[in-house]
PDB file of N, CA and C in Angstrom:
ATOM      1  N   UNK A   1      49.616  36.973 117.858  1.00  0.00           N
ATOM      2  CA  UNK A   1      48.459  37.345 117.069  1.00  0.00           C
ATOM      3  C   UNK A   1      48.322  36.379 115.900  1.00  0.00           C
ATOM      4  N   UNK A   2      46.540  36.301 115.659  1.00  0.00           N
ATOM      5  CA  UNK A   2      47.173  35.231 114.046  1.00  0.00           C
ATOM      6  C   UNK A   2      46.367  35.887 113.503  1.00  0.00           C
ATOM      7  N   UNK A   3      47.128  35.555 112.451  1.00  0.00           N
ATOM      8  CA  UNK A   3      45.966  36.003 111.227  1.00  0.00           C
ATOM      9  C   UNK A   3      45.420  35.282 110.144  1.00  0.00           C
ATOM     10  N   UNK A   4      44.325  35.285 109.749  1.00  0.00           N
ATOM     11  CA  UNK A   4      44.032  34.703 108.582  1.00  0.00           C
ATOM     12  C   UNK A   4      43.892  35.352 107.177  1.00  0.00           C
ATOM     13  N   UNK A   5      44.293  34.397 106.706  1.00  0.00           N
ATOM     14  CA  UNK A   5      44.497  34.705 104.698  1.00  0.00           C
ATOM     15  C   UNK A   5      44.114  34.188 104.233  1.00  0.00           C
ATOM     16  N   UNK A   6      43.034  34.297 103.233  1.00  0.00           N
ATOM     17  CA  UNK A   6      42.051  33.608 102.340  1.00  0.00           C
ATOM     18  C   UNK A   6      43.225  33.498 100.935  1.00  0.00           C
ATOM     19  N   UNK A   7      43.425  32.028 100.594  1.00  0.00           N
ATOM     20  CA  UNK A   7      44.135  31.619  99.587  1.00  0.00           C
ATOM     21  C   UNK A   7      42.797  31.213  98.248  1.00  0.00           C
ATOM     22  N   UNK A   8      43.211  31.121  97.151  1.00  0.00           N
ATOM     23  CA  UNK A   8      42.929  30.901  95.863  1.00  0.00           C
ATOM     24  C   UNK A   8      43.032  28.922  95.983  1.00  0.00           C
ATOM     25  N   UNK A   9      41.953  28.424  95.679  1.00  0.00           N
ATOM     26  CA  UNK A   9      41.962  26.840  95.754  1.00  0.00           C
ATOM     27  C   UNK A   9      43.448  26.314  94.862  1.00  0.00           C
ATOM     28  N   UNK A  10      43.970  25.341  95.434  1.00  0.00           N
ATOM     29  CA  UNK A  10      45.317  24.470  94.933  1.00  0.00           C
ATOM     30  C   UNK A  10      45.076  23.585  94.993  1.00  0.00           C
ATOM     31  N   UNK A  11      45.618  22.634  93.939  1.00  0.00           N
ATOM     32  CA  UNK A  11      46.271  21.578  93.800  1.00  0.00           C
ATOM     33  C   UNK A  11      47.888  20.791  93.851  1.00  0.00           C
ATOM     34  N   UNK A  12      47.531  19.684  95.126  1.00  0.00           N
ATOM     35  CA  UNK A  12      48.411  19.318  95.724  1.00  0.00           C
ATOM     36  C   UNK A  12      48.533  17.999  95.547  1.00  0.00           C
ATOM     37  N   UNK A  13      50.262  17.361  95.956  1.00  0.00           N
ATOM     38  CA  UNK A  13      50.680  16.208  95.788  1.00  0.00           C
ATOM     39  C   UNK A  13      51.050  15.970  97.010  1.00  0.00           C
ATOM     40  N   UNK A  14      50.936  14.648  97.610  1.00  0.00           N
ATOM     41  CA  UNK A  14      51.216  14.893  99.221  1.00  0.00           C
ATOM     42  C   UNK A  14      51.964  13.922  98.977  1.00  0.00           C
ATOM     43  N   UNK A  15      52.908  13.514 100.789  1.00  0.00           N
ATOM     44  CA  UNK A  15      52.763  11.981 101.159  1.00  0.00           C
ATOM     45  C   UNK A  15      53.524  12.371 102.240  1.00  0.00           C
ATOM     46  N   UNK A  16      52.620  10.964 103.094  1.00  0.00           N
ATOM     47  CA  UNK A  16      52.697  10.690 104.835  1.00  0.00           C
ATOM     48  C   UNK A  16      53.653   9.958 104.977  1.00  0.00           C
ATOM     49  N   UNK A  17      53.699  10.087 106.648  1.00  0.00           N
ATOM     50  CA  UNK A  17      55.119   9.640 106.873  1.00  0.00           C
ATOM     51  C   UNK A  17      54.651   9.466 108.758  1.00  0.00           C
ATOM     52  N   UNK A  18      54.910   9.052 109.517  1.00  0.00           N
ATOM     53  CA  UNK A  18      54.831   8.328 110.924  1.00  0.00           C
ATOM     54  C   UNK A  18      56.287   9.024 111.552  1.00  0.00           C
ATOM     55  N   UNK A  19      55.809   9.272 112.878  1.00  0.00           N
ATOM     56  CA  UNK A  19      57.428   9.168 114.083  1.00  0.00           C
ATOM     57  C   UNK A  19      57.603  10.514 114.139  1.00  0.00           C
ATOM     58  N   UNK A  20      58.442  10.825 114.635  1.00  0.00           N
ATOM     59  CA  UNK A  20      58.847  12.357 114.779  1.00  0.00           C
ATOM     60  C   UNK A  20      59.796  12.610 113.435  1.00  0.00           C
ATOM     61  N   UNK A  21      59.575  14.294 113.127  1.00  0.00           N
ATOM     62  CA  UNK A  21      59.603  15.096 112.078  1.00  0.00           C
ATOM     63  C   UNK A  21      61.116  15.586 112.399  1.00  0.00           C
ATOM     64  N   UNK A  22      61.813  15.372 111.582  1.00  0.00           N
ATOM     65  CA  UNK A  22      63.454  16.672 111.698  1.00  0.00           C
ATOM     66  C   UNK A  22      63.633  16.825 110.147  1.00  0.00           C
ATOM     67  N   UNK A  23      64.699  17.772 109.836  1.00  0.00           N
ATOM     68  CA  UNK A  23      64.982  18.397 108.676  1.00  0.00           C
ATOM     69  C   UNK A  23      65.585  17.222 107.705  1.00  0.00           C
ATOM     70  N   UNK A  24      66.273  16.358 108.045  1.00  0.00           N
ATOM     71  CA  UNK A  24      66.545  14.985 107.375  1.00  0.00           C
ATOM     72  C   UNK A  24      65.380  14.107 106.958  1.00  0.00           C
ATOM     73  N   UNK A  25      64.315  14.152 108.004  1.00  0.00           N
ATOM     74  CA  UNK A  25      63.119  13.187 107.513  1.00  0.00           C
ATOM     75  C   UNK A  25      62.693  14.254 106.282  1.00  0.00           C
ATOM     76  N   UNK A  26      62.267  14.946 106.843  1.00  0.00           N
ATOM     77  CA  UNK A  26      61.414  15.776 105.906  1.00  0.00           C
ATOM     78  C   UNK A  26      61.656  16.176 104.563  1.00  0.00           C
ATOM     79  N   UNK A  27      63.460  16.254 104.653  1.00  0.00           N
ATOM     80  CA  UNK A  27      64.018  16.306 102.622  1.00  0.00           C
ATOM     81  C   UNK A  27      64.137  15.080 102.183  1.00  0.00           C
ATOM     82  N   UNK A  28      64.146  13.850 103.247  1.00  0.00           N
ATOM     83  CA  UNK A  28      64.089  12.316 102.851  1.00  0.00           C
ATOM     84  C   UNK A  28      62.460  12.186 101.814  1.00  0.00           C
ATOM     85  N   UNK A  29      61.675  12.843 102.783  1.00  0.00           N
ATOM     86  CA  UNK A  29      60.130  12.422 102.204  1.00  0.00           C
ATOM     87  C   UNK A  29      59.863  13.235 100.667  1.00  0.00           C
ATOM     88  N   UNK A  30      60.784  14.614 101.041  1.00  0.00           N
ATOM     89  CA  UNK A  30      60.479  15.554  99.720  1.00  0.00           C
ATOM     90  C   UNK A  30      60.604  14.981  98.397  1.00  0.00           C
ATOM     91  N   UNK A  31      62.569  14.157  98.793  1.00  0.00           N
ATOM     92  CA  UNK A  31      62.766  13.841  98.043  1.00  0.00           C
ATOM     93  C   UNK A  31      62.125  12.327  97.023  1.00  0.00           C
ATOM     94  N   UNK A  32      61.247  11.670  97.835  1.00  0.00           N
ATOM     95  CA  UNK A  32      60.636  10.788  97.379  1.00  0.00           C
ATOM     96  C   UNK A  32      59.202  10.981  96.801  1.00  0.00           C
ATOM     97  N   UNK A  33      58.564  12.197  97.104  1.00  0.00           N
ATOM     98  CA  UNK A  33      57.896  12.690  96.533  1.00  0.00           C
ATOM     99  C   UNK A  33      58.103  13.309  95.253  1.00  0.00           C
ATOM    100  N   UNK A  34      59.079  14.032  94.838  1.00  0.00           N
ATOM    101  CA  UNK A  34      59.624  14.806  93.951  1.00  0.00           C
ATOM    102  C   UNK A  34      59.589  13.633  92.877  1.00  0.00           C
ATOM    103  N   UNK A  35      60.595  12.456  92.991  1.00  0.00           N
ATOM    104  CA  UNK A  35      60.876  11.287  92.143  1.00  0.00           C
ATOM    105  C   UNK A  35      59.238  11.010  91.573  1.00  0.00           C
ATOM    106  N   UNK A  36      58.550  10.323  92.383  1.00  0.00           N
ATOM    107  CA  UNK A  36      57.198   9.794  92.183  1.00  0.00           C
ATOM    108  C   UNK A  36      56.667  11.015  91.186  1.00  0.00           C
ATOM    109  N   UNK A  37      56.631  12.150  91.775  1.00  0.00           N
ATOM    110  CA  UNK A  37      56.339  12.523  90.453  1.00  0.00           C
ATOM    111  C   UNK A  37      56.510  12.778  89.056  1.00  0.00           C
ATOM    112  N   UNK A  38      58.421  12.917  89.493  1.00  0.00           N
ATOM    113  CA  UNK A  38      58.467  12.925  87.407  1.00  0.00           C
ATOM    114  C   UNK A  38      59.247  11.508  86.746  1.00  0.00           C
ATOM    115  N   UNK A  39      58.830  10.224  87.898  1.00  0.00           N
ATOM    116  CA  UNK A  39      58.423   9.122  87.373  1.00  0.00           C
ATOM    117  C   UNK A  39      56.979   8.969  86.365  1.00  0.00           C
ATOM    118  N   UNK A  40      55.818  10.198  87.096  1.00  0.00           N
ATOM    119  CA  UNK A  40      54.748   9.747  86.414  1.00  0.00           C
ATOM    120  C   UNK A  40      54.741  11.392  85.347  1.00  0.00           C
ATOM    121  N   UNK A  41      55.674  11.956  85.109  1.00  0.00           N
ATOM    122  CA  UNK A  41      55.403  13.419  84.570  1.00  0.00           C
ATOM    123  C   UNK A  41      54.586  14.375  84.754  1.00  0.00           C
ATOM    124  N   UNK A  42      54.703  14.356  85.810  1.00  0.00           N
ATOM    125  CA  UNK A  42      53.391  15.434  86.591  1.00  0.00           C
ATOM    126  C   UNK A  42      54.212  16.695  87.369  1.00  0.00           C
ATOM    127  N   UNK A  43      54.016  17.451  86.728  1.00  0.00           N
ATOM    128  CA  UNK A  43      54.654  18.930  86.601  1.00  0.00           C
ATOM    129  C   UNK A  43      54.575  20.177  87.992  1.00  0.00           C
ATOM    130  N   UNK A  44      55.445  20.349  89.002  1.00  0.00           N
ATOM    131  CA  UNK A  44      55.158  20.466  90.262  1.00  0.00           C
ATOM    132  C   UNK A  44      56.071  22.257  90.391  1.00  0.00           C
ATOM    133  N   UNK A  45      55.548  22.659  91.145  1.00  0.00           N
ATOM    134  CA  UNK A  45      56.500  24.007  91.287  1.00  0.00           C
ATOM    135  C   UNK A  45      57.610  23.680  92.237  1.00  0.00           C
ATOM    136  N   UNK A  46      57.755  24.765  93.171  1.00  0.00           N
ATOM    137  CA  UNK A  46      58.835  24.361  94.048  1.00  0.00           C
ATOM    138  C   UNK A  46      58.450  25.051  95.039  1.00  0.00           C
ATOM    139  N   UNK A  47      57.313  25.018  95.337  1.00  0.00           N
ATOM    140  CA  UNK A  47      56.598  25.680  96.826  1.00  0.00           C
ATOM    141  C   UNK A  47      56.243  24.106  97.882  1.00  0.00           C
ATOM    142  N   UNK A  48      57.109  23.862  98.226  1.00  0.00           N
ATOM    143  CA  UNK A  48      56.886  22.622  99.254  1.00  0.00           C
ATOM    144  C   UNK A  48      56.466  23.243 100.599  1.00  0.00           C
ATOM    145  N   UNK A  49      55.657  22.393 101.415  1.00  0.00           N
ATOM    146  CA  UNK A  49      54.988  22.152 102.440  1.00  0.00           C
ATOM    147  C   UNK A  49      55.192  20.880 103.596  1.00  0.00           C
ATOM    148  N   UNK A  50      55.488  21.519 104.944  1.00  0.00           N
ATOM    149  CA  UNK A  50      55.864  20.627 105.438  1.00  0.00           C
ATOM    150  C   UNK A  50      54.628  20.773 106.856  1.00  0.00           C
ATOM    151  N   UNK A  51      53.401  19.357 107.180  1.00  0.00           N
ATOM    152  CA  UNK A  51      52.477  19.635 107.919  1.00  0.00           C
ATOM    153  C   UNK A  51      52.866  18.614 108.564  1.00  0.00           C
ATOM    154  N   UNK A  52      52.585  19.161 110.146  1.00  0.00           N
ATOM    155  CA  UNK A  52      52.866  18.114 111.640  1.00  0.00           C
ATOM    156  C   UNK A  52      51.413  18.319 112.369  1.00  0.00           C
ATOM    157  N   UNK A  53      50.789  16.818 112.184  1.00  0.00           N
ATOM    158  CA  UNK A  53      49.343  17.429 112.873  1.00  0.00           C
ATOM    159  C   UNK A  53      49.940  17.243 114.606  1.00  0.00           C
ATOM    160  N   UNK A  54      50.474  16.733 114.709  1.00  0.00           N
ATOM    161  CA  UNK A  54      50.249  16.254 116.610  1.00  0.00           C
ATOM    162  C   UNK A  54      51.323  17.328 117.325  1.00  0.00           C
ATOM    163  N   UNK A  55      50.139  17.107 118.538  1.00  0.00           N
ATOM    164  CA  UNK A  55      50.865  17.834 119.732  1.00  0.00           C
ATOM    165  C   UNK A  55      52.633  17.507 120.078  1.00  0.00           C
ATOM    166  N   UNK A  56      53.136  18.198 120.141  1.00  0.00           N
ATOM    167  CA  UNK A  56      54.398  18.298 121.037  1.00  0.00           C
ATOM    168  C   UNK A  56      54.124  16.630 121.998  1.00  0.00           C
ATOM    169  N   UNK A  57      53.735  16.593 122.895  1.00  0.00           N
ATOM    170  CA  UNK A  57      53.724  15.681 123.976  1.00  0.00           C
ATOM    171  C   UNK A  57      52.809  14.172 123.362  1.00  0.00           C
ATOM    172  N   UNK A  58      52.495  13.913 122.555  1.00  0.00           N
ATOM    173  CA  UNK A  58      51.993  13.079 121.150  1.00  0.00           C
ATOM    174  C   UNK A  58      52.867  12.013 120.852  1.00  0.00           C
ATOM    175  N   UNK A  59      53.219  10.835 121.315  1.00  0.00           N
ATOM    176  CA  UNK A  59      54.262  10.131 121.290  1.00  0.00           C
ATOM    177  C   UNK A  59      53.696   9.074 120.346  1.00  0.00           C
ATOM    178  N   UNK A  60      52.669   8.714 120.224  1.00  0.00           N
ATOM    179  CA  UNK A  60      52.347   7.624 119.312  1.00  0.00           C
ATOM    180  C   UNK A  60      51.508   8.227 118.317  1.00  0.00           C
ATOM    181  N   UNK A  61      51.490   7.460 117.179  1.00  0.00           N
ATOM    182  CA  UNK A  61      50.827   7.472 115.898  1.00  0.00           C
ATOM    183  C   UNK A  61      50.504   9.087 115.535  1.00  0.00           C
ATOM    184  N   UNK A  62      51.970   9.590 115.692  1.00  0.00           N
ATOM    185  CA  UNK A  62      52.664  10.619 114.917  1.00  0.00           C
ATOM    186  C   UNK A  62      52.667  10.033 113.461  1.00  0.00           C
ATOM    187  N   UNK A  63      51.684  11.947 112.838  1.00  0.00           N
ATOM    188  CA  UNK A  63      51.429  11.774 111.745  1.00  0.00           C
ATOM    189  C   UNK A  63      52.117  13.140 110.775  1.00  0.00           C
ATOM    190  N   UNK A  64      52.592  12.958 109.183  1.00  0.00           N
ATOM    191  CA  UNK A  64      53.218  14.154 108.806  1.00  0.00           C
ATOM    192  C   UNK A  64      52.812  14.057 107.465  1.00  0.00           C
ATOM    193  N   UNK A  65      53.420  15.330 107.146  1.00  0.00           N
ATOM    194  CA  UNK A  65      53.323  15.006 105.394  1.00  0.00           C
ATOM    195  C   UNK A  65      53.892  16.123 104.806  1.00  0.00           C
ATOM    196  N   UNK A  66      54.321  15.992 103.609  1.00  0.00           N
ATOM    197  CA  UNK A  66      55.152  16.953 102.738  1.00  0.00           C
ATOM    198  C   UNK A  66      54.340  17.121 101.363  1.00  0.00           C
ATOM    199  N   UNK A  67      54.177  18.332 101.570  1.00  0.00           N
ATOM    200  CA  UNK A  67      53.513  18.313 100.075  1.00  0.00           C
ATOM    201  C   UNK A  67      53.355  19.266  99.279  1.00  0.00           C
ATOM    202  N   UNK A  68      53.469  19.641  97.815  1.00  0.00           N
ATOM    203  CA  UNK A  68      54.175  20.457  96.702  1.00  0.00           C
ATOM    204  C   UNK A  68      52.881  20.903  95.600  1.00  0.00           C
ATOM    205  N   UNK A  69      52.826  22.291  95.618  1.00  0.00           N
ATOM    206  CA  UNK A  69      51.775  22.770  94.340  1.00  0.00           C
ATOM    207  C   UNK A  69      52.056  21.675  93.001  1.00  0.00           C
ATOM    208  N   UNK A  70      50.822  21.419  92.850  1.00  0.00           N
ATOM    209  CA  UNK A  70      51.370  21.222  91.729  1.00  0.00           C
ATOM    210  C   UNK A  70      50.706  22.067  90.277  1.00  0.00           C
ATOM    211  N   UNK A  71      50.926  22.161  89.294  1.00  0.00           N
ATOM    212  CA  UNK A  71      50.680  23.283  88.239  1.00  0.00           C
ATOM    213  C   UNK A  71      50.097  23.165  87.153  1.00  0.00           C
TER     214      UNK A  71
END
């Protein structure tokens, strides 16, 4: 079953990333996201997001991204 939930508009910090997705890529990317931001002091919660647009069977120009409220 799905359901839908109407969220309140956010503001977000992203960044992409290519190839297939595992739990190592994905705290690799967090963590370079995280830096970039309080390189530039931009104040982030700790609700991270991890989006895989492609199919399972999707072998090329695998696309991802990690990305964090920011506040």
């Amino acid at each position: 079953m799905i359901e839908f939930k109407e969220e309140p508009a956010k503001t977000v910090a992203a960044i992409t990333f290519n190839g297939w997705a595992n739990d190592e890529k994905i705290e690799k990317f967090k963590q370079q996201l995280t830096a970039a931001l309080d390189a530039e002091g931009i104040i982030y919660s700790n609700r991270f997001y991890f989006f895989g647009y492609n199919a399972p069977y999707e072998v090329f120009n695998r696309k991802n991204e990690v990305i964090v409220e920011l506040q």
